[in-house]
PDB file of N, CA and C in Angstrom:
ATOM      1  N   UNK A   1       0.826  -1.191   0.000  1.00  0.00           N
ATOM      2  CA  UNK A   1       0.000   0.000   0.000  1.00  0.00           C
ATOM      3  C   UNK A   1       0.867   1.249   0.000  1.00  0.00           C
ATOM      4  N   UNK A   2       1.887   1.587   0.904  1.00  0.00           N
ATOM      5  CA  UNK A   2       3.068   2.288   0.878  1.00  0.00           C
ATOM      6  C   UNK A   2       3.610   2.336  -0.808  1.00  0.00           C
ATOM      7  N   UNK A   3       3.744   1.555  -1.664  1.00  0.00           N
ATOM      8  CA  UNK A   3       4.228   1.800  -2.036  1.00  0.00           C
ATOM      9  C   UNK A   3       3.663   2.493  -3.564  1.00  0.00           C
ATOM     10  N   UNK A   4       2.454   1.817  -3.555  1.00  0.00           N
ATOM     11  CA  UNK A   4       1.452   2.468  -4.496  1.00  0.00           C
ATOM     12  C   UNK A   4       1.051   4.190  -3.833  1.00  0.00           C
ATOM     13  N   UNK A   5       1.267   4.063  -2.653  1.00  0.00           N
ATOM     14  CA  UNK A   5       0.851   5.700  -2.106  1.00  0.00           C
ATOM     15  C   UNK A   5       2.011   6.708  -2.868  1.00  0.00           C
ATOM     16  N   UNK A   6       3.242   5.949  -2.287  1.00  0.00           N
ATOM     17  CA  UNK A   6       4.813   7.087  -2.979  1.00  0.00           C
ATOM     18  C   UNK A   6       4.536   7.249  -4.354  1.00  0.00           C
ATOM     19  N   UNK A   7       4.225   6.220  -5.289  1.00  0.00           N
ATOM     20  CA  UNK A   7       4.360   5.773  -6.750  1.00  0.00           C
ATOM     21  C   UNK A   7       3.335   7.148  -7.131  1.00  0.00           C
ATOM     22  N   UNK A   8       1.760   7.499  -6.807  1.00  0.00           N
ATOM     23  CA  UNK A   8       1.076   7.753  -6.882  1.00  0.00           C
ATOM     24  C   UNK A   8       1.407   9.444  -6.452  1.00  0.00           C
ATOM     25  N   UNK A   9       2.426   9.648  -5.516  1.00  0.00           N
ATOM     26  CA  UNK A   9       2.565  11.200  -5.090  1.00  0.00           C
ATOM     27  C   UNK A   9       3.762  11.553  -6.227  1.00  0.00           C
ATOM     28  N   UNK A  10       4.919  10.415  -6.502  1.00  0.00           N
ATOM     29  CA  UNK A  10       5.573  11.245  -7.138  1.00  0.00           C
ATOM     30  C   UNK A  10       5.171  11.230  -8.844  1.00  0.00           C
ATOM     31  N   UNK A  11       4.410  11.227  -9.091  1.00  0.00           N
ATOM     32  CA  UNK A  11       3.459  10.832 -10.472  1.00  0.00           C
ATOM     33  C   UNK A  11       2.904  12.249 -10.532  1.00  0.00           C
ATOM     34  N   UNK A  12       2.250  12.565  -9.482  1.00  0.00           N
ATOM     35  CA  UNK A  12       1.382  13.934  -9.467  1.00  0.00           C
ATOM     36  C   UNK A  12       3.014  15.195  -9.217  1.00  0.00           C
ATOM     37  N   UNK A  13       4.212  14.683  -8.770  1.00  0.00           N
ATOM     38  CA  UNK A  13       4.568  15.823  -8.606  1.00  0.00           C
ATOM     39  C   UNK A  13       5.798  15.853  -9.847  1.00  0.00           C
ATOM     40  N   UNK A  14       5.846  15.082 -10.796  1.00  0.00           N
ATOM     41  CA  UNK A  14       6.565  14.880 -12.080  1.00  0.00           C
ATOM     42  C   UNK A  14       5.372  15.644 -12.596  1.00  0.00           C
ATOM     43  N   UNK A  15       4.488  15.311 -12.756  1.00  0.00           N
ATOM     44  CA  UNK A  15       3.242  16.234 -13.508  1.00  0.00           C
ATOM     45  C   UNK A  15       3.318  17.808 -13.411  1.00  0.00           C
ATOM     46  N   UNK A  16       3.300  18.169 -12.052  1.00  0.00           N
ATOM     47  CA  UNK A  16       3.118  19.182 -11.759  1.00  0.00           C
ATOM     48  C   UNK A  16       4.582  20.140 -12.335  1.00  0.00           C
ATOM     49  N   UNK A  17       5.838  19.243 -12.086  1.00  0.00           N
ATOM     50  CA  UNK A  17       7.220  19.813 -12.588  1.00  0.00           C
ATOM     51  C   UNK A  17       7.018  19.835 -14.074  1.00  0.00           C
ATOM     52  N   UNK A  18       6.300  19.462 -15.062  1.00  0.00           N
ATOM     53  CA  UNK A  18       6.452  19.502 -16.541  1.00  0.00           C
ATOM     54  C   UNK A  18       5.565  20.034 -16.690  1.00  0.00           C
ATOM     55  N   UNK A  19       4.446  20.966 -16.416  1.00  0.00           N
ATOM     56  CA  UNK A  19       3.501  21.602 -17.011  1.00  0.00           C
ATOM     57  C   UNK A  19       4.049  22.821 -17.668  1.00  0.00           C
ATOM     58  N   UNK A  20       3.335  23.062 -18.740  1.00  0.00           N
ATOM     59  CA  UNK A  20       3.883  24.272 -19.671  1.00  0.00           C
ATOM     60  C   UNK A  20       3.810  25.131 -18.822  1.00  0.00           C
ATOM     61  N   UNK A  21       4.488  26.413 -19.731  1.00  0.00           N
ATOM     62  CA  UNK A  21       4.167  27.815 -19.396  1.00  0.00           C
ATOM     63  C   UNK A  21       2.960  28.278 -19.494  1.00  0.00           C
ATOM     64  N   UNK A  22       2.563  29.466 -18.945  1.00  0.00           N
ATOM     65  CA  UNK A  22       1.100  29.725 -19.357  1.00  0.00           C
ATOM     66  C   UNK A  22       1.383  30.234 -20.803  1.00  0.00           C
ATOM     67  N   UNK A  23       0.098  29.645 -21.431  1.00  0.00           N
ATOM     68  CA  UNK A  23      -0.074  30.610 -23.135  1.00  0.00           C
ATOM     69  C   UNK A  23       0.784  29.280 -23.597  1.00  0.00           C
ATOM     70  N   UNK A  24       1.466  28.359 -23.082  1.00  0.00           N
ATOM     71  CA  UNK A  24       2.161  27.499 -24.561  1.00  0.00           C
ATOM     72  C   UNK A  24       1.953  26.155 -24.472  1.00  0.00           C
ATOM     73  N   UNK A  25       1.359  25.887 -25.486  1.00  0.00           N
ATOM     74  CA  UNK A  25       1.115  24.345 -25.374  1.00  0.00           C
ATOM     75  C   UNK A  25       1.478  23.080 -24.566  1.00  0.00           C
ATOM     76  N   UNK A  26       1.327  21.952 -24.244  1.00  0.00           N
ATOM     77  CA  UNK A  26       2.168  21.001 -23.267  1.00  0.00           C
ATOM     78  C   UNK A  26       3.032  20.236 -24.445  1.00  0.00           C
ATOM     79  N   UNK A  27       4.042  20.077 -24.006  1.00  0.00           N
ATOM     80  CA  UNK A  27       4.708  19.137 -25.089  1.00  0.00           C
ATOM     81  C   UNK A  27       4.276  17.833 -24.823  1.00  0.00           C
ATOM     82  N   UNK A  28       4.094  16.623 -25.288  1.00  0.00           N
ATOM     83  CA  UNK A  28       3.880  15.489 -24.689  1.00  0.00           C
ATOM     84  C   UNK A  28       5.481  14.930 -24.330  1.00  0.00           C
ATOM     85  N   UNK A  29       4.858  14.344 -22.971  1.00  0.00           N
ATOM     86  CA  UNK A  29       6.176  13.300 -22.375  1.00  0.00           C
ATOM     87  C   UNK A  29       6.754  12.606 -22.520  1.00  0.00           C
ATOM     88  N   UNK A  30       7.939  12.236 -22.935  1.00  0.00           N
ATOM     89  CA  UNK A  30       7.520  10.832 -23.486  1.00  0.00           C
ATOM     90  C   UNK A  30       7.481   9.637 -22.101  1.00  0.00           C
ATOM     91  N   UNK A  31       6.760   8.834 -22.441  1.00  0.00           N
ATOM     92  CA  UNK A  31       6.788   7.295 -21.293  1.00  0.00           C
ATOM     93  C   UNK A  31       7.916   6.717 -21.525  1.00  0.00           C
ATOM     94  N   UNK A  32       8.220   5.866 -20.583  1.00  0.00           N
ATOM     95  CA  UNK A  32       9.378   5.115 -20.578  1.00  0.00           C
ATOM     96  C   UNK A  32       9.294   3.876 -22.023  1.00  0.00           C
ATOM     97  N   UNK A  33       8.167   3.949 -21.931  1.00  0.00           N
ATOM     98  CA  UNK A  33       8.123   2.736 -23.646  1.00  0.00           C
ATOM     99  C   UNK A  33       8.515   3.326 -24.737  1.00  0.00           C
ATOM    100  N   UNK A  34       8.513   4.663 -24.876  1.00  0.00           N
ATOM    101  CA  UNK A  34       8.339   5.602 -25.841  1.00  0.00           C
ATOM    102  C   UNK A  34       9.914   5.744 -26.480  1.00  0.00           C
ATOM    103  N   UNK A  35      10.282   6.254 -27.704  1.00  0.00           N
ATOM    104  CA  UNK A  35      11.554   6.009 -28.097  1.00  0.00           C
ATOM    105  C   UNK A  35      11.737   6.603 -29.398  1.00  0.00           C
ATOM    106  N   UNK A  36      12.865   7.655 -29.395  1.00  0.00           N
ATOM    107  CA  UNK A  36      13.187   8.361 -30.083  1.00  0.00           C
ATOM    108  C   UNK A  36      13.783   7.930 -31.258  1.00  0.00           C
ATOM    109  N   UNK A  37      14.419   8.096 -32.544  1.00  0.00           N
ATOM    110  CA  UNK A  37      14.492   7.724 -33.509  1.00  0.00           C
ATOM    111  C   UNK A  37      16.139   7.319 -33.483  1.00  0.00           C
ATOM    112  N   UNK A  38      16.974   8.196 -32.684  1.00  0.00           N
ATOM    113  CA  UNK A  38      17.845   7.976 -32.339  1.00  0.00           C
ATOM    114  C   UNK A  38      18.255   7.258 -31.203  1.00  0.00           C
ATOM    115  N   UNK A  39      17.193   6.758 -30.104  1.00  0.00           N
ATOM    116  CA  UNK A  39      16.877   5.732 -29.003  1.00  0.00           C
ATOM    117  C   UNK A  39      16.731   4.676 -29.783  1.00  0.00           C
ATOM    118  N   UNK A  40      15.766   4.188 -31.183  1.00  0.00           N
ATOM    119  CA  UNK A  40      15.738   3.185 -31.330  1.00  0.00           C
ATOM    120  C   UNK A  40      16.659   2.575 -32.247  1.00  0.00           C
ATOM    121  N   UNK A  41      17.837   3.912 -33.185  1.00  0.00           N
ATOM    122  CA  UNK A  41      18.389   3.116 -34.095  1.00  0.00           C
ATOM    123  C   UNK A  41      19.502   2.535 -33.229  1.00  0.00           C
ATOM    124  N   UNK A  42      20.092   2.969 -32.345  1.00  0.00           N
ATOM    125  CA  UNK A  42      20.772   2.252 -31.227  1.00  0.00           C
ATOM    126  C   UNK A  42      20.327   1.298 -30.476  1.00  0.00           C
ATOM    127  N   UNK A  43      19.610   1.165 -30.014  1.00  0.00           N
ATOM    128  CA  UNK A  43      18.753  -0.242 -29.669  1.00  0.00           C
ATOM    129  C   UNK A  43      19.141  -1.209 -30.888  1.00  0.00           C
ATOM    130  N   UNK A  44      18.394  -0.993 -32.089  1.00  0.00           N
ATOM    131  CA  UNK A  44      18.438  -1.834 -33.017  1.00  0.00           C
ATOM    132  C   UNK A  44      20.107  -2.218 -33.601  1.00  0.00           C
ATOM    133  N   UNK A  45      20.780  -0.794 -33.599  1.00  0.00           N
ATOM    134  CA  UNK A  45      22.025  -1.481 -34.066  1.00  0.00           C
ATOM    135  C   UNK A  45      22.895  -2.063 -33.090  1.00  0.00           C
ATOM    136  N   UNK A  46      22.870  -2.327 -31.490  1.00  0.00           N
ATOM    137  CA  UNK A  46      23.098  -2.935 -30.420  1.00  0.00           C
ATOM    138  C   UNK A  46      22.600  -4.814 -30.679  1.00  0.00           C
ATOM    139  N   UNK A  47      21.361  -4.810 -31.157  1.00  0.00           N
ATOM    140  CA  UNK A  47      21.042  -5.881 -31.593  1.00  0.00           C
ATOM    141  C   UNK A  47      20.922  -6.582 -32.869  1.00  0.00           C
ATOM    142  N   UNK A  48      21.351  -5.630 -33.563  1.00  0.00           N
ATOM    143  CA  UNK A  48      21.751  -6.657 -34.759  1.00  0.00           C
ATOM    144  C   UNK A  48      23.432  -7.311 -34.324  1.00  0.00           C
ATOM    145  N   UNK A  49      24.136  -6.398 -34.208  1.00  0.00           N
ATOM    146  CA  UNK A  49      25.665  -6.954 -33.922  1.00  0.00           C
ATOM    147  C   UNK A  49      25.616  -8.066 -33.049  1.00  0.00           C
ATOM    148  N   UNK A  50      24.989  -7.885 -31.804  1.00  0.00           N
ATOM    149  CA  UNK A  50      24.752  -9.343 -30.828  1.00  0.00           C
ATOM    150  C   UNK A  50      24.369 -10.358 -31.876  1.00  0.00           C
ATOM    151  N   UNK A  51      23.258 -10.164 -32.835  1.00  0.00           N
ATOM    152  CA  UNK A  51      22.871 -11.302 -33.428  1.00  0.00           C
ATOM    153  C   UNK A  51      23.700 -11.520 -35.326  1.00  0.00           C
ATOM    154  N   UNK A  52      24.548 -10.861 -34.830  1.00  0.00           N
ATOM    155  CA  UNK A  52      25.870 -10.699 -36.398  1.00  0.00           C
ATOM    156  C   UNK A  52      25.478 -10.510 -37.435  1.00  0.00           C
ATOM    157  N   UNK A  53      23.884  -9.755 -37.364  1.00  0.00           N
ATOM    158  CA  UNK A  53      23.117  -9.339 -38.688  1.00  0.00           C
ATOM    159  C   UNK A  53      24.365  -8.375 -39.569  1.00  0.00           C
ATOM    160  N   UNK A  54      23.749  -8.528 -40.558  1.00  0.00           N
ATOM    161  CA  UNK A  54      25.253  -7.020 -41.253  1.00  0.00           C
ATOM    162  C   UNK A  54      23.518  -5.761 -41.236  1.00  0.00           C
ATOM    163  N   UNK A  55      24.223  -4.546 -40.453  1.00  0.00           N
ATOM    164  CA  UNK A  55      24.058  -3.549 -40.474  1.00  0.00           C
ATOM    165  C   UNK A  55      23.078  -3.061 -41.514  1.00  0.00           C
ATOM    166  N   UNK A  56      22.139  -1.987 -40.964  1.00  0.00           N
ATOM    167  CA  UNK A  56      21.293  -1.496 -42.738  1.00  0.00           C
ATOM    168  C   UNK A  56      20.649  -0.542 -41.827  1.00  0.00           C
ATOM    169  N   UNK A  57      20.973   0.533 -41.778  1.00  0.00           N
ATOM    170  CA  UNK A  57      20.859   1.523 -40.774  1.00  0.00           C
ATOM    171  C   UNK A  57      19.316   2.505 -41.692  1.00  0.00           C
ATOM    172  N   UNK A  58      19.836   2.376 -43.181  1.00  0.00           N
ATOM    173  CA  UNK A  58      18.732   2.813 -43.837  1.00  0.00           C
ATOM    174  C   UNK A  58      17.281   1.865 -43.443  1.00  0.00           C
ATOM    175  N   UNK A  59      17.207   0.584 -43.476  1.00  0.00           N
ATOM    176  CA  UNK A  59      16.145  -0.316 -43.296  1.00  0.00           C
ATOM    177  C   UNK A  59      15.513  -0.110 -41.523  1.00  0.00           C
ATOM    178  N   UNK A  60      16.510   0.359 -40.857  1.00  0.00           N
ATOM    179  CA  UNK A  60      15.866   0.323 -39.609  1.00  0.00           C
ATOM    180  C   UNK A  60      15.309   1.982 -39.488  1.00  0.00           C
ATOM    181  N   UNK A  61      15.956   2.954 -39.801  1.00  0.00           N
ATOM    182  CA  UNK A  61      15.061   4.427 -40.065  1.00  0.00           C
ATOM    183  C   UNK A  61      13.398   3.838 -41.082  1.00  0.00           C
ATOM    184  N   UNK A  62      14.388   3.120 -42.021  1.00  0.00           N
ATOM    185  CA  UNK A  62      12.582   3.519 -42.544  1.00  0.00           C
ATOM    186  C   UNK A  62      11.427   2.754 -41.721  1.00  0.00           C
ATOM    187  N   UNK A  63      12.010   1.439 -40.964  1.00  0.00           N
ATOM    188  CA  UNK A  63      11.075   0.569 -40.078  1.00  0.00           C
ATOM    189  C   UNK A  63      10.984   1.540 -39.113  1.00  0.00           C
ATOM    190  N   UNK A  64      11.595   2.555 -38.718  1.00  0.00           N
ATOM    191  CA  UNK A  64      11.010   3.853 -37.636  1.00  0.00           C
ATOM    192  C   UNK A  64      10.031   4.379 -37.996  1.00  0.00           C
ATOM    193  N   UNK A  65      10.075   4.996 -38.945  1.00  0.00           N
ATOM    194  CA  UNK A  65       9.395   5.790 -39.702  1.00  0.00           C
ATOM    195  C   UNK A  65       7.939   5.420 -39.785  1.00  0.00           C
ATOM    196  N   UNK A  66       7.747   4.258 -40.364  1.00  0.00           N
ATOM    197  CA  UNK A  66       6.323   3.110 -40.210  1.00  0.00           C
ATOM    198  C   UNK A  66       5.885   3.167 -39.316  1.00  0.00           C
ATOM    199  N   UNK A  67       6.725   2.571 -38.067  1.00  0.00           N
ATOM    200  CA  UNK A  67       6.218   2.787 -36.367  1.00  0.00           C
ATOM    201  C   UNK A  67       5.284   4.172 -36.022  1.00  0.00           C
ATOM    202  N   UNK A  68       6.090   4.995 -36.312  1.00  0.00           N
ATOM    203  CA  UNK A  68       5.629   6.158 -35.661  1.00  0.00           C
ATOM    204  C   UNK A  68       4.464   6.959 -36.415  1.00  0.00           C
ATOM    205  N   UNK A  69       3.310   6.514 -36.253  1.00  0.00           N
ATOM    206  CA  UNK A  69       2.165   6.330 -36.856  1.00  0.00           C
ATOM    207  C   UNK A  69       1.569   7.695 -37.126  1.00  0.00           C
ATOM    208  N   UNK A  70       1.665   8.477 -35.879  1.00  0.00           N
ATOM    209  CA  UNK A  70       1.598   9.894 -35.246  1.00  0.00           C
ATOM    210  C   UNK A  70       2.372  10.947 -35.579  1.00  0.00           C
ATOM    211  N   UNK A  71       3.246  10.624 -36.274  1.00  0.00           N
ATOM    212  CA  UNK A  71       4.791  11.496 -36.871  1.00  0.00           C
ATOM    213  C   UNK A  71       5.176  12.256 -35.746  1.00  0.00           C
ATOM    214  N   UNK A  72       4.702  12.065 -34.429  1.00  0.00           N
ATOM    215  CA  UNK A  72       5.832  13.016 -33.275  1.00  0.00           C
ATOM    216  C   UNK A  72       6.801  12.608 -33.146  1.00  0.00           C
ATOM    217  N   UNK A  73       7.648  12.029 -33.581  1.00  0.00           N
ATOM    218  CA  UNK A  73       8.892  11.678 -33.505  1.00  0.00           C
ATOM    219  C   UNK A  73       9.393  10.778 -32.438  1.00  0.00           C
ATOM    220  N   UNK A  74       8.514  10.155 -31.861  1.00  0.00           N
ATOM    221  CA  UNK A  74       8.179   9.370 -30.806  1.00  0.00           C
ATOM    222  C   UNK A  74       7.517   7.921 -31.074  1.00  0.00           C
ATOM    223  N   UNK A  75       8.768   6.534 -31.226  1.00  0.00           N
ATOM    224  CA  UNK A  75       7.524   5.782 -31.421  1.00  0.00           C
ATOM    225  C   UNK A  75       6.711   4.668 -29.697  1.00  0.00           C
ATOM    226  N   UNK A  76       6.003   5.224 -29.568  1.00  0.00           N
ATOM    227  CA  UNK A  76       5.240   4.799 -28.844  1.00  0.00           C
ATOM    228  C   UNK A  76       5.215   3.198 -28.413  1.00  0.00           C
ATOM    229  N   UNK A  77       5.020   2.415 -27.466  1.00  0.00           N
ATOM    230  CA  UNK A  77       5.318   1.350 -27.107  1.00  0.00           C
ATOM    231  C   UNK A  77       3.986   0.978 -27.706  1.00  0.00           C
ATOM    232  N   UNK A  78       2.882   1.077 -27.972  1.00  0.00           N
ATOM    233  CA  UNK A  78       1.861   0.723 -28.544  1.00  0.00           C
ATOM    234  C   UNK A  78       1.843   0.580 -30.156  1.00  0.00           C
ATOM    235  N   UNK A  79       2.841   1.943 -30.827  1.00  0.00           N
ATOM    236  CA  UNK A  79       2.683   1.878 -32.005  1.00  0.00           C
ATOM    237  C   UNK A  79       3.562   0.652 -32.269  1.00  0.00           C
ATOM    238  N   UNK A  80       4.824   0.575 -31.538  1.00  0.00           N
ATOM    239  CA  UNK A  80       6.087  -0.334 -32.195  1.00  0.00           C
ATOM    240  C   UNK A  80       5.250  -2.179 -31.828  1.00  0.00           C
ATOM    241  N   UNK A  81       4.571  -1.471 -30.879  1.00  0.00           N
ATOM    242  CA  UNK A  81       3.853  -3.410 -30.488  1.00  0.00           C
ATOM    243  C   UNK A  81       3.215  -3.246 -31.908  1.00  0.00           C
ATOM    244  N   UNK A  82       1.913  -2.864 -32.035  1.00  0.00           N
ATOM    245  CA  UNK A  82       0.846  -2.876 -33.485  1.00  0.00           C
ATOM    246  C   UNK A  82       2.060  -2.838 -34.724  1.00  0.00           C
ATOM    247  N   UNK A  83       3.134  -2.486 -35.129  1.00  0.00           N
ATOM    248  CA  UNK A  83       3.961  -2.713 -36.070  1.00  0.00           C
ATOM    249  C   UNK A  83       4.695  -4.120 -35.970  1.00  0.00           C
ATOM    250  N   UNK A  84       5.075  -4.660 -34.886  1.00  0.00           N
ATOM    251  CA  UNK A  84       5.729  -5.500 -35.101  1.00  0.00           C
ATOM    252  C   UNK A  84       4.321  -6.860 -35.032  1.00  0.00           C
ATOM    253  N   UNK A  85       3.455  -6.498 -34.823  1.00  0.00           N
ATOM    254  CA  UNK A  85       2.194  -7.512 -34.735  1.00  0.00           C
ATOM    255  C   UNK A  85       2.064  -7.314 -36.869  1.00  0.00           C
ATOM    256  N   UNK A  86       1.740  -6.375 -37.189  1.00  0.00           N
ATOM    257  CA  UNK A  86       1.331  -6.280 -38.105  1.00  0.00           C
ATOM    258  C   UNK A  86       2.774  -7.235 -39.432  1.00  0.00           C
ATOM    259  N   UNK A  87       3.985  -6.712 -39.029  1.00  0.00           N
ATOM    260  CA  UNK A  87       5.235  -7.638 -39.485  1.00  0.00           C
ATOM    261  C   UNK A  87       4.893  -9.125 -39.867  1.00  0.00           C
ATOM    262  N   UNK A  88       4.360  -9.367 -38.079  1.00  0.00           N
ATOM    263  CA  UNK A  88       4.700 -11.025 -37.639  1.00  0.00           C
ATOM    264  C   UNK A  88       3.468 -11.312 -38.816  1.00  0.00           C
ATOM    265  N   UNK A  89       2.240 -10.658 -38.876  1.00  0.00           N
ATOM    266  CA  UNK A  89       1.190 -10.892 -39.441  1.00  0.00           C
ATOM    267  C   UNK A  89       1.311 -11.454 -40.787  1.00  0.00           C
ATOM    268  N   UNK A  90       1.910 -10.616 -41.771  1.00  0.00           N
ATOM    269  CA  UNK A  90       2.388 -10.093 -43.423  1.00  0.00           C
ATOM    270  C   UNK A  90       3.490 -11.708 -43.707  1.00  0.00           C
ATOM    271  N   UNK A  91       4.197 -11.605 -42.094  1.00  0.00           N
ATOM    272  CA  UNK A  91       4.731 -12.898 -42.627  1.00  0.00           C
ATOM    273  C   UNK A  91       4.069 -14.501 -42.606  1.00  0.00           C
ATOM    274  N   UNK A  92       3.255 -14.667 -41.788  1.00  0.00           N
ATOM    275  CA  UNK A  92       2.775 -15.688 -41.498  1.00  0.00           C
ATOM    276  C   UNK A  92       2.022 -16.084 -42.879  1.00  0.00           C
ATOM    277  N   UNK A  93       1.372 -14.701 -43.244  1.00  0.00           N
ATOM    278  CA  UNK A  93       0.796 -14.693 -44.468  1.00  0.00           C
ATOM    279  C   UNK A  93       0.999 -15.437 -45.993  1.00  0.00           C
ATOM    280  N   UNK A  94       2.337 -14.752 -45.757  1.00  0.00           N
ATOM    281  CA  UNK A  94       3.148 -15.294 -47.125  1.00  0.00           C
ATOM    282  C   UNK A  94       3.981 -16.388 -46.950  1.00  0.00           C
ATOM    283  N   UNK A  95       3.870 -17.317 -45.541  1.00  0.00           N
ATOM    284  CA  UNK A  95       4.566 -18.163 -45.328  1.00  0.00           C
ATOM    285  C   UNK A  95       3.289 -19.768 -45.476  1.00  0.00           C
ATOM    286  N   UNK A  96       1.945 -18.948 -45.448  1.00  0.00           N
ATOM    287  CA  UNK A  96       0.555 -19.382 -45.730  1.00  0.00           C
ATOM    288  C   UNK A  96       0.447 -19.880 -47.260  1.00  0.00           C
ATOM    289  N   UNK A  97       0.984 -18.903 -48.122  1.00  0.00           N
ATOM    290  CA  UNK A  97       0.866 -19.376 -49.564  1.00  0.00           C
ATOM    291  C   UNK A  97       1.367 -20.270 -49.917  1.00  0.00           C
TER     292      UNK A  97
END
């Protein structure tokens, strides 16, 4: 219970520290799922080398690009799940024919 109480105060007081100025829009936050274009081509090129893929730095921008459904430059842990669902999908597909 303690600990959902702390979780719950410092939530409201991260909120309260990022609110705009008056008169200017809120920027959105990003969440911890959330991931920048330059967050994810590092991620991705971290894991291709572990898995000794050869590199294609162009193929993983444009698989950003797709993700980020919303064009904020942010792809969202929801958008990159629904993209990589939609991937697994396209392949099963053509692995169907």
């Amino acid at each position: 219970m303690k600990k959902w109480m702390m979780i719950a105060v410092l939530a409201g007081v991260s909120a309260s520290v990022q609110a705009a100025p008056e008169g200017q829009p809120a920027k959105k936050t990003p969440v911890a799922k959330d991931m920048t274009k330059e967050q994810f081509v590092a991620m991705e090129k971290a894991k291709w080398a572990e898995k000794g893929w050869r590199w294609n730095q162009v193929k993983v921008e444009s698989n950003f690009d797709e993700m980020d459904v919303n064009k904020d430059g942010l792809a969202s842990g929801k958008e990159r799940k629904d993209w990589f669902a939609k991937k697994k999908a396209e392949k099963a597909a053509e692995k169907a024919q």
